[in-house]
C-alpha atoms as a PDB file:
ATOM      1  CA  UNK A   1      -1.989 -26.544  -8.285  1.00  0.00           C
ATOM      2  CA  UNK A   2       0.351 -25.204  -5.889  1.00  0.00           C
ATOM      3  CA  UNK A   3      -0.888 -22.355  -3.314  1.00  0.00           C
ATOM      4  CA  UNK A   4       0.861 -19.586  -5.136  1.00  0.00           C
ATOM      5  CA  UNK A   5      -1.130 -19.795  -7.909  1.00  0.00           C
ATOM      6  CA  UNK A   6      -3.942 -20.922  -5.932  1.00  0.00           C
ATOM      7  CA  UNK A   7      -3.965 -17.535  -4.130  1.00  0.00           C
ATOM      8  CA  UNK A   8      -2.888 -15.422  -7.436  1.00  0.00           C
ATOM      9  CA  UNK A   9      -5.934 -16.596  -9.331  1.00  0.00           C
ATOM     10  CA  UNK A  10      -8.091 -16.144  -6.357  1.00  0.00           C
ATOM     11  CA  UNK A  11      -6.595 -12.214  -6.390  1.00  0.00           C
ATOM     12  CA  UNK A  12      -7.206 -11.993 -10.163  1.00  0.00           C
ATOM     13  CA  UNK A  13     -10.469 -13.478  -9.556  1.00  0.00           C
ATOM     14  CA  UNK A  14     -11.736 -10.565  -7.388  1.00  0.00           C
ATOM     15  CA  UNK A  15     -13.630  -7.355  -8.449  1.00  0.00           C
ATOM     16  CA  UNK A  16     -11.172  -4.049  -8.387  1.00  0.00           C
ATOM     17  CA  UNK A  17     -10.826  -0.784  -8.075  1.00  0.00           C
ATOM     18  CA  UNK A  18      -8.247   1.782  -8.380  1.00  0.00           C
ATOM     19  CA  UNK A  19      -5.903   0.821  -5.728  1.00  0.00           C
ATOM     20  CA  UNK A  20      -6.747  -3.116  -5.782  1.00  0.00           C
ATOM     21  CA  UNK A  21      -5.726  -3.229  -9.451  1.00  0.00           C
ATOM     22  CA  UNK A  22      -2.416  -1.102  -8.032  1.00  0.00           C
ATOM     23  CA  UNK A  23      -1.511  -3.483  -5.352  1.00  0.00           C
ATOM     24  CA  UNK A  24      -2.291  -6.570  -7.327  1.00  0.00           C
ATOM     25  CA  UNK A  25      -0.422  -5.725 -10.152  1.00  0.00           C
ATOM     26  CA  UNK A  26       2.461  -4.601  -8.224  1.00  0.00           C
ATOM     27  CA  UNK A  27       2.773  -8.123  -6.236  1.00  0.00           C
ATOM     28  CA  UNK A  28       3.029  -9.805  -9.653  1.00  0.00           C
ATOM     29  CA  UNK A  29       5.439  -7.288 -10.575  1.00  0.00           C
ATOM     30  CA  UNK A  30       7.166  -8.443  -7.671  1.00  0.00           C
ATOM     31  CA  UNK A  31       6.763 -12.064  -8.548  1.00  0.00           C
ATOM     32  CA  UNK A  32       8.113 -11.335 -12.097  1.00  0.00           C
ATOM     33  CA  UNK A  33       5.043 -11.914 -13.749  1.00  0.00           C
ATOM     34  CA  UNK A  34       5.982  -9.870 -16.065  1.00  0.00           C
ATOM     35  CA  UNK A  35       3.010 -10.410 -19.101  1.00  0.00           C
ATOM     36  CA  UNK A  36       0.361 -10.310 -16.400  1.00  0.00           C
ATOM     37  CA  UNK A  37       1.532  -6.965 -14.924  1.00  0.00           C
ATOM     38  CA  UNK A  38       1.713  -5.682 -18.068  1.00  0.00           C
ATOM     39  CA  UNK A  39      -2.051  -6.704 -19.317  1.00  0.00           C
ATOM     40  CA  UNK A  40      -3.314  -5.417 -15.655  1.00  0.00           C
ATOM     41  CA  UNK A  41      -1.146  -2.295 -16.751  1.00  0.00           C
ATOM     42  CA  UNK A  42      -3.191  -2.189 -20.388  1.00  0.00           C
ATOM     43  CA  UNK A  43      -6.569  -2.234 -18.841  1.00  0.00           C
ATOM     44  CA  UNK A  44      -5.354   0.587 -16.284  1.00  0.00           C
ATOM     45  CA  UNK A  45      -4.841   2.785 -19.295  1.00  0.00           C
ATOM     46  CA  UNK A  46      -8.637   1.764 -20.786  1.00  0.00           C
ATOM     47  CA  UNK A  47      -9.544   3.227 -17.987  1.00  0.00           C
ATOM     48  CA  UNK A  48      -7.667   6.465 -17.618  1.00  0.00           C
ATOM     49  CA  UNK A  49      -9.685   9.351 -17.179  1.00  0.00           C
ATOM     50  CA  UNK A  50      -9.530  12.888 -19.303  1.00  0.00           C
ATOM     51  CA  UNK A  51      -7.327  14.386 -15.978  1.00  0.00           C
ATOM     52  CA  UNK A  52      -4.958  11.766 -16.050  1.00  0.00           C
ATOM     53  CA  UNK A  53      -6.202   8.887 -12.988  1.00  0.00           C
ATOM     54  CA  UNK A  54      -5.174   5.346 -14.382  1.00  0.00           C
ATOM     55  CA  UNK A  55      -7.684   2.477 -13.769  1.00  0.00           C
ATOM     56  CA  UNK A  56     -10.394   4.488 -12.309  1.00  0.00           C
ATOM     57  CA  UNK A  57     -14.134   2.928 -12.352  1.00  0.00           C
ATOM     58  CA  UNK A  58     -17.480   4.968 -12.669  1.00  0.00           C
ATOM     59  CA  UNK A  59     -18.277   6.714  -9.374  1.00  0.00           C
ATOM     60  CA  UNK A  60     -14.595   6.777  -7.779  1.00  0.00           C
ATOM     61  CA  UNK A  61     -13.452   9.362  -6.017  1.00  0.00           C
ATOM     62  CA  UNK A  62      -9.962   8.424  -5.519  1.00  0.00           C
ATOM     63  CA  UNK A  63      -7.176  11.079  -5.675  1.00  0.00           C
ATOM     64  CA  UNK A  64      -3.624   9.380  -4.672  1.00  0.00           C
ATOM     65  CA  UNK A  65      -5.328   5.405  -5.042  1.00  0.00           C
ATOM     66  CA  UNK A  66      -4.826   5.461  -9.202  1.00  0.00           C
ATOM     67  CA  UNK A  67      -1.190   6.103  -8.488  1.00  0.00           C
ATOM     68  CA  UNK A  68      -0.653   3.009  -6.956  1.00  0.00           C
ATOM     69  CA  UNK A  69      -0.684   1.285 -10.723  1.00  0.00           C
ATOM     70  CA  UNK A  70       1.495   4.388 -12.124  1.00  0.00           C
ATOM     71  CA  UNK A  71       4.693   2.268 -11.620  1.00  0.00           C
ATOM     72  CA  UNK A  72       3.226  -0.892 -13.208  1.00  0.00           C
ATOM     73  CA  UNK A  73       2.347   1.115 -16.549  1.00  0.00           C
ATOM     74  CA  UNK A  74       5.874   2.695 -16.281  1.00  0.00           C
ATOM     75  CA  UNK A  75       7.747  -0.624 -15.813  1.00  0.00           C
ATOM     76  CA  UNK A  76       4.732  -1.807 -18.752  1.00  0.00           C
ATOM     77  CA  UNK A  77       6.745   1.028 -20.679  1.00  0.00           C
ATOM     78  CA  UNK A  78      10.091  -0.211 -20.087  1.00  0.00           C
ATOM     79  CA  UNK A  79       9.283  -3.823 -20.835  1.00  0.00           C
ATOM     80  CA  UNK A  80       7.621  -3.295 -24.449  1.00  0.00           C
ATOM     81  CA  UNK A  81       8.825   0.236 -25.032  1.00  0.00           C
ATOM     82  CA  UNK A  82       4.724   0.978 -26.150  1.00  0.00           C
ATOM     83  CA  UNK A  83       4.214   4.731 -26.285  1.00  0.00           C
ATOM     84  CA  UNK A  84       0.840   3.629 -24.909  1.00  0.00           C
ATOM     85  CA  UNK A  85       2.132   3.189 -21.259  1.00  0.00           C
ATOM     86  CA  UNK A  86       4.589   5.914 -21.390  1.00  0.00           C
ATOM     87  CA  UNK A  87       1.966   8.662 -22.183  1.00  0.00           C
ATOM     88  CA  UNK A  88      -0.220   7.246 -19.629  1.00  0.00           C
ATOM     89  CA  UNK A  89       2.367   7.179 -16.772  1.00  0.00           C
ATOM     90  CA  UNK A  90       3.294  10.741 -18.030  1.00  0.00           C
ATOM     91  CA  UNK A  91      -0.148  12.119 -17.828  1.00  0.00           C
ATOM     92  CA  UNK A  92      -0.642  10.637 -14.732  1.00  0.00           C
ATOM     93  CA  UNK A  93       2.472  12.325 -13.588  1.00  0.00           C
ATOM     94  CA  UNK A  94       1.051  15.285 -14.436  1.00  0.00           C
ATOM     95  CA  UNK A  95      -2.381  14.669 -12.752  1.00  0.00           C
ATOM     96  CA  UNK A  96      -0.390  14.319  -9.308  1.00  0.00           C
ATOM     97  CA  UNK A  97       1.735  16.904  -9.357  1.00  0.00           C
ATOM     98  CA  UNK A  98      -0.048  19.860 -10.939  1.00  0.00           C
ATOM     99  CA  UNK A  99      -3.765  18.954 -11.277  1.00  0.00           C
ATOM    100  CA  UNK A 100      -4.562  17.110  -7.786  1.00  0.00           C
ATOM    101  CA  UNK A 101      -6.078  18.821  -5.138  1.00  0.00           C
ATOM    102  CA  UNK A 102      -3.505  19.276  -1.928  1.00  0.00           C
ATOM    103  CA  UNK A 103      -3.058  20.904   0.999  1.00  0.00           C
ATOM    104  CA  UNK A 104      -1.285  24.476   2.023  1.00  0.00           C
ATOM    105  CA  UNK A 105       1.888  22.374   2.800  1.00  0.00           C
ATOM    106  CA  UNK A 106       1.721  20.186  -0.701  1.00  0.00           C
ATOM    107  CA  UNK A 107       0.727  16.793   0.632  1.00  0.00           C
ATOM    108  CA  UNK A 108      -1.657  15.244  -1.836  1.00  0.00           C
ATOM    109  CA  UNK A 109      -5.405  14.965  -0.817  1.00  0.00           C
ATOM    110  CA  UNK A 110      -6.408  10.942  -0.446  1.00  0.00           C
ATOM    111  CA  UNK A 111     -10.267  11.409  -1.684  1.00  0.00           C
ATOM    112  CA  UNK A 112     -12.496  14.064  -4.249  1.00  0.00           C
ATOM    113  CA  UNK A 113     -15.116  13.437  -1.436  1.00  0.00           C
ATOM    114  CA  UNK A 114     -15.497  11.479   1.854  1.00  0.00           C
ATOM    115  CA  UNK A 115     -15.533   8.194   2.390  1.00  0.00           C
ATOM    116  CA  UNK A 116     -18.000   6.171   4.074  1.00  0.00           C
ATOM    117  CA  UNK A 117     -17.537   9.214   6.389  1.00  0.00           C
ATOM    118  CA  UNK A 118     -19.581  12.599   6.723  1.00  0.00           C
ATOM    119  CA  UNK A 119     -17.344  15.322   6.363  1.00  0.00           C
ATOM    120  CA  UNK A 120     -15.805  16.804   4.064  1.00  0.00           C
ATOM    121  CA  UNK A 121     -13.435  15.981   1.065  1.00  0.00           C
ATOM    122  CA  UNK A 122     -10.146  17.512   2.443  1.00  0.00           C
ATOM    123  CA  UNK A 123      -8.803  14.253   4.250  1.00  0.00           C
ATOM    124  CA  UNK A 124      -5.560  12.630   4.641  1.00  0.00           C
ATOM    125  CA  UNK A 125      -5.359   8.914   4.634  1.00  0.00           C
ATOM    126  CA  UNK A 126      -2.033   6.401   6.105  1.00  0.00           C
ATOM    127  CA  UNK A 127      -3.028   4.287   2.692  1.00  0.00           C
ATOM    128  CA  UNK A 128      -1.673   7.157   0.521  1.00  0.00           C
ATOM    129  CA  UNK A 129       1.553   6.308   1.517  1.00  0.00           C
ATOM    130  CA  UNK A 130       1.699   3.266  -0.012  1.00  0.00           C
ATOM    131  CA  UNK A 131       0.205   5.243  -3.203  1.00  0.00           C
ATOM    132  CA  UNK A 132       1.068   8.017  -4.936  1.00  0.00           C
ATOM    133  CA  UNK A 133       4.999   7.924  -3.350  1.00  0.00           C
ATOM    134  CA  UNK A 134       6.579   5.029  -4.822  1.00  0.00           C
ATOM    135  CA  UNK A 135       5.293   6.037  -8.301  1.00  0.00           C
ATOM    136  CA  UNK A 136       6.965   9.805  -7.932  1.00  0.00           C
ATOM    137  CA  UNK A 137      10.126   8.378  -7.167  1.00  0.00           C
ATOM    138  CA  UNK A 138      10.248   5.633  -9.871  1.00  0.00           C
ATOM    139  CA  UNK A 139       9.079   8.713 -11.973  1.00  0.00           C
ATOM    140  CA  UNK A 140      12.690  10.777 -10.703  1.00  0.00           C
ATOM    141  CA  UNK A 141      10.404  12.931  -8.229  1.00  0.00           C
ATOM    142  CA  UNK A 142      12.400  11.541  -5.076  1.00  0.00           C
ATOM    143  CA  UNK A 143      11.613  14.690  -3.507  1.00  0.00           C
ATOM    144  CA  UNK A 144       8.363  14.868  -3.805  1.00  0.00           C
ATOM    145  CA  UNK A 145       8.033  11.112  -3.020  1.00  0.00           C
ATOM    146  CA  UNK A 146       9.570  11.771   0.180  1.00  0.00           C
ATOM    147  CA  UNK A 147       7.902  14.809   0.735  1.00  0.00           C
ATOM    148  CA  UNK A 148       4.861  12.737   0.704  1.00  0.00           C
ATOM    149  CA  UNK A 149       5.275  10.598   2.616  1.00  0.00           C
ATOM    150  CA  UNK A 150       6.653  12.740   5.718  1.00  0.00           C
ATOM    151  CA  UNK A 151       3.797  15.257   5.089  1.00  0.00           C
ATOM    152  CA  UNK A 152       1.146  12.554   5.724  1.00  0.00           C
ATOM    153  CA  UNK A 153       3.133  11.566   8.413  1.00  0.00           C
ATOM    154  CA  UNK A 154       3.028  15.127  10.395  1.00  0.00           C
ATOM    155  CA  UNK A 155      -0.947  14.560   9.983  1.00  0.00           C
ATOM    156  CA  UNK A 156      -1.183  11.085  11.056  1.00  0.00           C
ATOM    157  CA  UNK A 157       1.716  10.069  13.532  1.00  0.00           C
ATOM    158  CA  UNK A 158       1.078   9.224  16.632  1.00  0.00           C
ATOM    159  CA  UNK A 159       3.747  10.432  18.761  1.00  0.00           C
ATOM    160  CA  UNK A 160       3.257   7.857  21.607  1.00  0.00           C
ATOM    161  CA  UNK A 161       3.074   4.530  19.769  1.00  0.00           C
ATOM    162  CA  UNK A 162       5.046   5.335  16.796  1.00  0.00           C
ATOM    163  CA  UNK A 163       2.431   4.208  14.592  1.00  0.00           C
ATOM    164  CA  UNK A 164       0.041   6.205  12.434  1.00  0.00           C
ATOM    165  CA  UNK A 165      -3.462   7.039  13.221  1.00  0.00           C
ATOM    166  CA  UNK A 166      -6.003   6.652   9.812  1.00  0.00           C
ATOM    167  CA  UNK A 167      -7.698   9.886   8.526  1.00  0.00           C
ATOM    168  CA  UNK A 168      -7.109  13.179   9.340  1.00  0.00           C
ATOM    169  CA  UNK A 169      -9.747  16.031   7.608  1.00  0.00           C
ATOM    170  CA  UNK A 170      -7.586  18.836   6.754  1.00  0.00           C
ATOM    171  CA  UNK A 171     -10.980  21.393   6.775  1.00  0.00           C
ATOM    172  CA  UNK A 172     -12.210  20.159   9.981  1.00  0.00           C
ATOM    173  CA  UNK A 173      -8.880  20.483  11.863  1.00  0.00           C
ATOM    174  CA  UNK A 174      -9.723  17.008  13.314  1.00  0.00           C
ATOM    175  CA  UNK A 175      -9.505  13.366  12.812  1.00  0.00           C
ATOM    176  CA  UNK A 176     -11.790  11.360  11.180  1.00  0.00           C
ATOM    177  CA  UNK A 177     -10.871   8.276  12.268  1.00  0.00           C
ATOM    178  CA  UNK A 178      -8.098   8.755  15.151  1.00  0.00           C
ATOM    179  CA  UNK A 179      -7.202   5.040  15.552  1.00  0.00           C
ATOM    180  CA  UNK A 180      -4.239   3.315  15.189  1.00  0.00           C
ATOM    181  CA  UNK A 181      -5.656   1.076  11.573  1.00  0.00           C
ATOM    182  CA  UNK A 182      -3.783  -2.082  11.313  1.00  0.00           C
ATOM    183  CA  UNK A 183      -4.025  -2.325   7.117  1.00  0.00           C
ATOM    184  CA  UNK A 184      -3.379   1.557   7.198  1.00  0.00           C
ATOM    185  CA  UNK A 185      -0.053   1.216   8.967  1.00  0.00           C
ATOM    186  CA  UNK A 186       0.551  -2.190   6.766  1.00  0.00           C
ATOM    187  CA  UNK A 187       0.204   0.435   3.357  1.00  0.00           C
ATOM    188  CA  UNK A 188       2.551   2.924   5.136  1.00  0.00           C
ATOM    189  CA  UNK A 189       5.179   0.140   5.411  1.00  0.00           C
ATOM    190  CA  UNK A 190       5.448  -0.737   2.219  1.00  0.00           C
ATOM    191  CA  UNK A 191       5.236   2.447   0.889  1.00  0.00           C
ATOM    192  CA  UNK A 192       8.385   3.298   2.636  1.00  0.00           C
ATOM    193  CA  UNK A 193      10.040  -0.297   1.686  1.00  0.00           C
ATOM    194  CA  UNK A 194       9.423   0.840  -1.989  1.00  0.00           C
ATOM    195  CA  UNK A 195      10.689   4.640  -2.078  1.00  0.00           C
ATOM    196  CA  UNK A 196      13.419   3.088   0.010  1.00  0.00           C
ATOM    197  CA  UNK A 197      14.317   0.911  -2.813  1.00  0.00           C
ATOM    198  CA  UNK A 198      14.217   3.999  -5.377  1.00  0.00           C
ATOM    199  CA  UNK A 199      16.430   5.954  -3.084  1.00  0.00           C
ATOM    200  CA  UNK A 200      19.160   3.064  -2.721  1.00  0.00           C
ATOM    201  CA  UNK A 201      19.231   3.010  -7.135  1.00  0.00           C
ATOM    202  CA  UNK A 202      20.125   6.566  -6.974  1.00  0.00           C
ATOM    203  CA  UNK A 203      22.152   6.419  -4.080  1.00  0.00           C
ATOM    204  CA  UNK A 204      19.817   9.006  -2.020  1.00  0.00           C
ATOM    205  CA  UNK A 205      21.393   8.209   1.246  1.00  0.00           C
ATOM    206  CA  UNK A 206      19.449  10.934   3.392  1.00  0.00           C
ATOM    207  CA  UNK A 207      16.074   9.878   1.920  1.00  0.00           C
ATOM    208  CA  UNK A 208      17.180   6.303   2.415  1.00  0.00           C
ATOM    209  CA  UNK A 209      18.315   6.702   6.051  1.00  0.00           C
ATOM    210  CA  UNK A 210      15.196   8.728   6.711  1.00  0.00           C
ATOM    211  CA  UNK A 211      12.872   6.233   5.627  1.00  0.00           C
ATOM    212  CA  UNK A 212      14.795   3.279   7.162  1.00  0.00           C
ATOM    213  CA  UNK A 213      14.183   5.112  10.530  1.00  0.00           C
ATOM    214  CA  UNK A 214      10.686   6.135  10.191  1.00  0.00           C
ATOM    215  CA  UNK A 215       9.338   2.440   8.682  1.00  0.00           C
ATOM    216  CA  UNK A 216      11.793   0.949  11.762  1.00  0.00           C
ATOM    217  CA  UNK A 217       9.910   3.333  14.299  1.00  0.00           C
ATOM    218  CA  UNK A 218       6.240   1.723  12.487  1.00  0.00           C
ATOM    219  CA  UNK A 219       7.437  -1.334  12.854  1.00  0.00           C
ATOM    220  CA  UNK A 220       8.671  -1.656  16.497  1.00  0.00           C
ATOM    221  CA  UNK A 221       5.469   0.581  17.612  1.00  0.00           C
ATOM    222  CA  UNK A 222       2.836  -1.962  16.049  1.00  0.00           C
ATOM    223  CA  UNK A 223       4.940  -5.240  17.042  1.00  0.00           C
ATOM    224  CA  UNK A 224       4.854  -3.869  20.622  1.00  0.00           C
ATOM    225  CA  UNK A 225       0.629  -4.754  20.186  1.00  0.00           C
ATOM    226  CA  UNK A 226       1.376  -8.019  17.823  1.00  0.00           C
ATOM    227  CA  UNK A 227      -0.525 -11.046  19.157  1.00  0.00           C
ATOM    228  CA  UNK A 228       0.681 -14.601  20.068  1.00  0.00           C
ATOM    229  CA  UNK A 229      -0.215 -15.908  16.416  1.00  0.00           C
ATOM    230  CA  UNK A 230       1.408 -13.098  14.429  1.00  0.00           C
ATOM    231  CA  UNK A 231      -2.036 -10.956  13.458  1.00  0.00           C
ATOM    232  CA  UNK A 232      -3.144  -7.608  15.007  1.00  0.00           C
ATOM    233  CA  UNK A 233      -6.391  -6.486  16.354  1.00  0.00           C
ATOM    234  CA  UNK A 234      -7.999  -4.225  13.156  1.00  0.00           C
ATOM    235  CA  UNK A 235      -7.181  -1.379  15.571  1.00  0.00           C
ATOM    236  CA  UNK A 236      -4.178  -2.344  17.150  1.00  0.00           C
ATOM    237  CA  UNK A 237      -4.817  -1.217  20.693  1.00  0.00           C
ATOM    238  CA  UNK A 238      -7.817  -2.324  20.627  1.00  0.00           C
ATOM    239  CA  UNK A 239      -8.328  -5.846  21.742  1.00  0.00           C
ATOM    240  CA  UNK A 240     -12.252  -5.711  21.368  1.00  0.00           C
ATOM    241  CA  UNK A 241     -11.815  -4.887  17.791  1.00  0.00           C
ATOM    242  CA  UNK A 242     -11.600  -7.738  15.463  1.00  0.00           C
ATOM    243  CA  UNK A 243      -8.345  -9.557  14.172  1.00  0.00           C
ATOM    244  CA  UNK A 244      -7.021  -8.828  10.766  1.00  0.00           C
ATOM    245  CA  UNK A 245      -4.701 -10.920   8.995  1.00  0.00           C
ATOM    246  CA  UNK A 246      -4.002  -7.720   6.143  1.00  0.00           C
ATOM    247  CA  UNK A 247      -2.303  -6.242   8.542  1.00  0.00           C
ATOM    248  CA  UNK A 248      -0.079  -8.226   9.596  1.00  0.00           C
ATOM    249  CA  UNK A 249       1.070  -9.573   5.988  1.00  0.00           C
ATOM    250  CA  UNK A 250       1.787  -6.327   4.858  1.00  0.00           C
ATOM    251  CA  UNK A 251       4.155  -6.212   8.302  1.00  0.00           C
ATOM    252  CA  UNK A 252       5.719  -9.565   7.487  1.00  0.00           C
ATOM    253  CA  UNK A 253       6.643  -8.838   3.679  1.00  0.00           C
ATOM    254  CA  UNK A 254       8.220  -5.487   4.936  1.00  0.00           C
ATOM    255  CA  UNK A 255      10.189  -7.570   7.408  1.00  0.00           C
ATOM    256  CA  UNK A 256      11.099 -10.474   5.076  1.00  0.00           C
ATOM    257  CA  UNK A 257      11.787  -7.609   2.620  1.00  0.00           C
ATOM    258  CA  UNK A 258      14.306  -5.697   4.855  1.00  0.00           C
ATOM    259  CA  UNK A 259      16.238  -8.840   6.083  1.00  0.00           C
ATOM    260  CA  UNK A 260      16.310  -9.960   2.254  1.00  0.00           C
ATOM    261  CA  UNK A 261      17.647  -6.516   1.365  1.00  0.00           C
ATOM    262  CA  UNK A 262      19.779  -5.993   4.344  1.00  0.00           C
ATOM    263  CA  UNK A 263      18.497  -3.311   6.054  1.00  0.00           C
ATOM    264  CA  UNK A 264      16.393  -4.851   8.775  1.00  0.00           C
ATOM    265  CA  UNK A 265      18.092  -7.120  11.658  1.00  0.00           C
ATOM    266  CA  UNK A 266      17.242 -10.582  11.612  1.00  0.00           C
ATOM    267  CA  UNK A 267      15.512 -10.591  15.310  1.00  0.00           C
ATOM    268  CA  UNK A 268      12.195  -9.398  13.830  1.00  0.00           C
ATOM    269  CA  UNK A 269      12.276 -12.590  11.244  1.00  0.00           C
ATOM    270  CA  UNK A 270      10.325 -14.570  14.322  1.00  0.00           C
ATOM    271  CA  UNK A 271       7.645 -11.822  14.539  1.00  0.00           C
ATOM    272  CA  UNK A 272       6.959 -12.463  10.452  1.00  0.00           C
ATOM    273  CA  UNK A 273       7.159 -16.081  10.267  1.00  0.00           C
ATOM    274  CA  UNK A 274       4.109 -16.348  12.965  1.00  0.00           C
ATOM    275  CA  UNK A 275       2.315 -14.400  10.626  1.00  0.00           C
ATOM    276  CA  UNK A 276       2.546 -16.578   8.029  1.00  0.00           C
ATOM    277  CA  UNK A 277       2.094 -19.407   9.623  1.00  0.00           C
ATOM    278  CA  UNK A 278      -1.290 -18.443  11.020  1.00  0.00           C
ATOM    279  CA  UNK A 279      -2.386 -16.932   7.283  1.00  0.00           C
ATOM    280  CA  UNK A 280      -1.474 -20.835   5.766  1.00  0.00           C
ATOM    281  CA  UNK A 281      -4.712 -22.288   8.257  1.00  0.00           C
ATOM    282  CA  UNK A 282      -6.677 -19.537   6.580  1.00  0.00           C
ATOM    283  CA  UNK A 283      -6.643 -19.827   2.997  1.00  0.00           C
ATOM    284  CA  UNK A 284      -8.988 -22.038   1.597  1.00  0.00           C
ATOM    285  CA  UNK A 285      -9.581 -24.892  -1.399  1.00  0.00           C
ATOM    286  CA  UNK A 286      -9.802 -21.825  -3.653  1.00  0.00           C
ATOM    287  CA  UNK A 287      -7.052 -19.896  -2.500  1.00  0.00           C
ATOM    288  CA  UNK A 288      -9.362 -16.818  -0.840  1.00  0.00           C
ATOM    289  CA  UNK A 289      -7.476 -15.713   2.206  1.00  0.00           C
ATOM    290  CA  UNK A 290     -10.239 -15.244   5.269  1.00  0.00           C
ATOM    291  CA  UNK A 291     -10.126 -13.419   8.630  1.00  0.00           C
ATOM    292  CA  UNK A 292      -8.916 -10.249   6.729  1.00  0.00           C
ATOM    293  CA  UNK A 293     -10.264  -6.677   7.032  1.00  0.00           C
ATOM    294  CA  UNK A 294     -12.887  -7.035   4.235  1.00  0.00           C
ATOM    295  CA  UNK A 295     -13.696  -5.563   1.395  1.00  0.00           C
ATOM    296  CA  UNK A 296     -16.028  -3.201   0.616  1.00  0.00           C
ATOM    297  CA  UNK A 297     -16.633  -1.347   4.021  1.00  0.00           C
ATOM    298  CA  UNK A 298     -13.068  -2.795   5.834  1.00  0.00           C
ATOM    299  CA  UNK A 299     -15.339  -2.637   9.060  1.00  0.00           C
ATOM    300  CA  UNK A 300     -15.613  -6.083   9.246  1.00  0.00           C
ATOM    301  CA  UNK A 301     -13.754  -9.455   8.639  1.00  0.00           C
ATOM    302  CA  UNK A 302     -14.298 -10.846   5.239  1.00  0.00           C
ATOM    303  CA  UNK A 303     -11.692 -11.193   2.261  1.00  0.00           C
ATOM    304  CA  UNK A 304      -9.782  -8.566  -0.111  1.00  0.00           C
ATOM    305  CA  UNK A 305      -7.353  -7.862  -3.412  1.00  0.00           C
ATOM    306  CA  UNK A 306      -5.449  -6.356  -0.834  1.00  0.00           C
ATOM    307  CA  UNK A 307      -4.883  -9.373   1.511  1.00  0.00           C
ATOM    308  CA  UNK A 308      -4.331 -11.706  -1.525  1.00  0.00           C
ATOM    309  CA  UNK A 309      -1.860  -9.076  -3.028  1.00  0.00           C
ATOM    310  CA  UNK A 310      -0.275  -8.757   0.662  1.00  0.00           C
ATOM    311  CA  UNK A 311       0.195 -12.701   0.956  1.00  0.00           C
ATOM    312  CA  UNK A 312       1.639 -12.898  -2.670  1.00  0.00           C
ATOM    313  CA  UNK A 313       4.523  -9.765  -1.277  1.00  0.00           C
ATOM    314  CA  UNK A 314       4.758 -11.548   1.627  1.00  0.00           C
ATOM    315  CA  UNK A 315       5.429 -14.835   0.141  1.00  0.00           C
ATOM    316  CA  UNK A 316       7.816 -13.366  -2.647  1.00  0.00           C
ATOM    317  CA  UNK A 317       9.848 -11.975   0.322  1.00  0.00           C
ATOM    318  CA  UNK A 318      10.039 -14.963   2.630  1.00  0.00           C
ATOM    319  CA  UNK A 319      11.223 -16.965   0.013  1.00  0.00           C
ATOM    320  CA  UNK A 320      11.796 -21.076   0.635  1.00  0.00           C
END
């Protein structure tokens, strides 16, 4: 068995939520698995709630995370032209742009309640980049995609590294978490690569340029804390915190992605093949990827969807 399949059936082996069916879906939509995509697309709409959230299980409170699978069910659409998807991709459509909860300024709320965090529910998270955005563009929302993304950025950018900072609680004018979260700047990445992508098809070049800039800015500012062997500390500036290897794929396939696609130089090609040299020692007989932020908590090594999704982008990307 060869380790892309090795490290896809270890993905599709792994308990998911929301946002892990999202990201796993969308690597093999990447990949061109095109009849798995569509069946992780199907059970997505099982699981749609009354308001419109694709793929949600009993007790989530996730706001932007269910959009993360709205392009798979609208690509599910185009692929077997099945009502099913269509409606589902529409309602969720409809969830995000009228129904959701968001701020004064229109950026999309990340959580119904806190997580893992005691405050309250009005927080902004760097993952939601990755989530809701791409989906409202693929959906012809480019504006609102964009809008997005730049709105979470004026929470969460840290004007002195370039990078973004975690969760910022809109009610509590403060920040949750005010550290610089490898995975969280990893999902901001290739949020931007993808809403990128949508604004080249329509030939968006403001949005494009815009986006090219900001991801390039991400980039260089987390690269500037990039260890020896490719990974990053969990917080970046943080040496004392442990490594992550999430992180620093999500990095890699936005850097094998932009060289690939043309818009990234070829200089940083170094800074992603480390990474993936160091992830190869840490995938086992199985095909689990280890020394990852884990799940459930992501406070502590362990493995994740989200790492095994990561390597598959990353991977697709590098190419031979």
């Amino acid at each position: 068995m060869d380790l892309y399949t090795k490290v896809k059936n270890a993905m599709l082996s792994m308990q998911r939520y929301s946002w892990e069916q999202g990201i796993a879906a969308q690597a093999l939509m990447e990949r061109g698995e095109t009849d798995l995509f569509t069946a992780m697309a199907h059970n997505a709409v099982v699981r749609q709630w009354p308001d419109g959230r694709l793929g949600m299980l009993r007790g989530e409170t996730a706001i932007t995370d269910p959009g993360a699978i709205g392009e798979v069910t609208w690509r599910a659409f185009e692929v077997t032209e099945n009502e099913l998807f269509e409606k589902a991709a529409n309602k969720l459509m409809e969830y995000l742009m009228v129904y959701a909860p968001h701020t004064e300024d229109g950026v999309i709320y990340h959580n119904e309640v806190s997580y893992d965090e005691r405050f309250l529910p009005f927080q902004i998270w760097a993952d939601s980049c990755y989530m809701a955005p791409p989906f409202l563009a693929v959906m012809g929302e480019m504006n609102e995609a964009t809008k997005q993304i730049f709105g979470i950025m004026n929470y969460l950018r840290d004007d002195e590294s370039g990078c973004m900072f975690h969760v910022y609680d809109v009610a509590m004018h403060r920040f949750v978490r005010r550290e610089l979260f490898a995975t969280g700047n990893g999902w901001t990445l290739l949020g931007i690569a993808k809403v990128m992508n949508e604004a080249k098809s329509i030939n968006d070049t403001v949005a494009y340029e815009t986006l090219l800039q900001s991801g390039k800015e991400i980039l260089d500012g987390m690269l500037k804390f990039q260890r020896d062997d490719g990974l990053f500390h969990n917080v970046i500036d943080k040496p004392d915190t442990f490594t992550d290897g999430t992180g620093a794929m999500m990095c890699a396939a936005f850097i094998f992605r932009g060289i690939r696609e043309g818009w990234l130089e070829k200089k940083y090609k170094q800074n992603a093949d480390r990474v993936r040299k160091t992830i190869a020692k840490q995938i086992d007989e199985f095909g689990i990827i280890h020394g990852v932020c884990g799940a459930p908590n992501f406070k502590k090594q362990g493995v994740s969807v989200d790492a095994q999704a990561a390597w598959i982008m990353m991977d697709k990307w590098a190419g031979k």
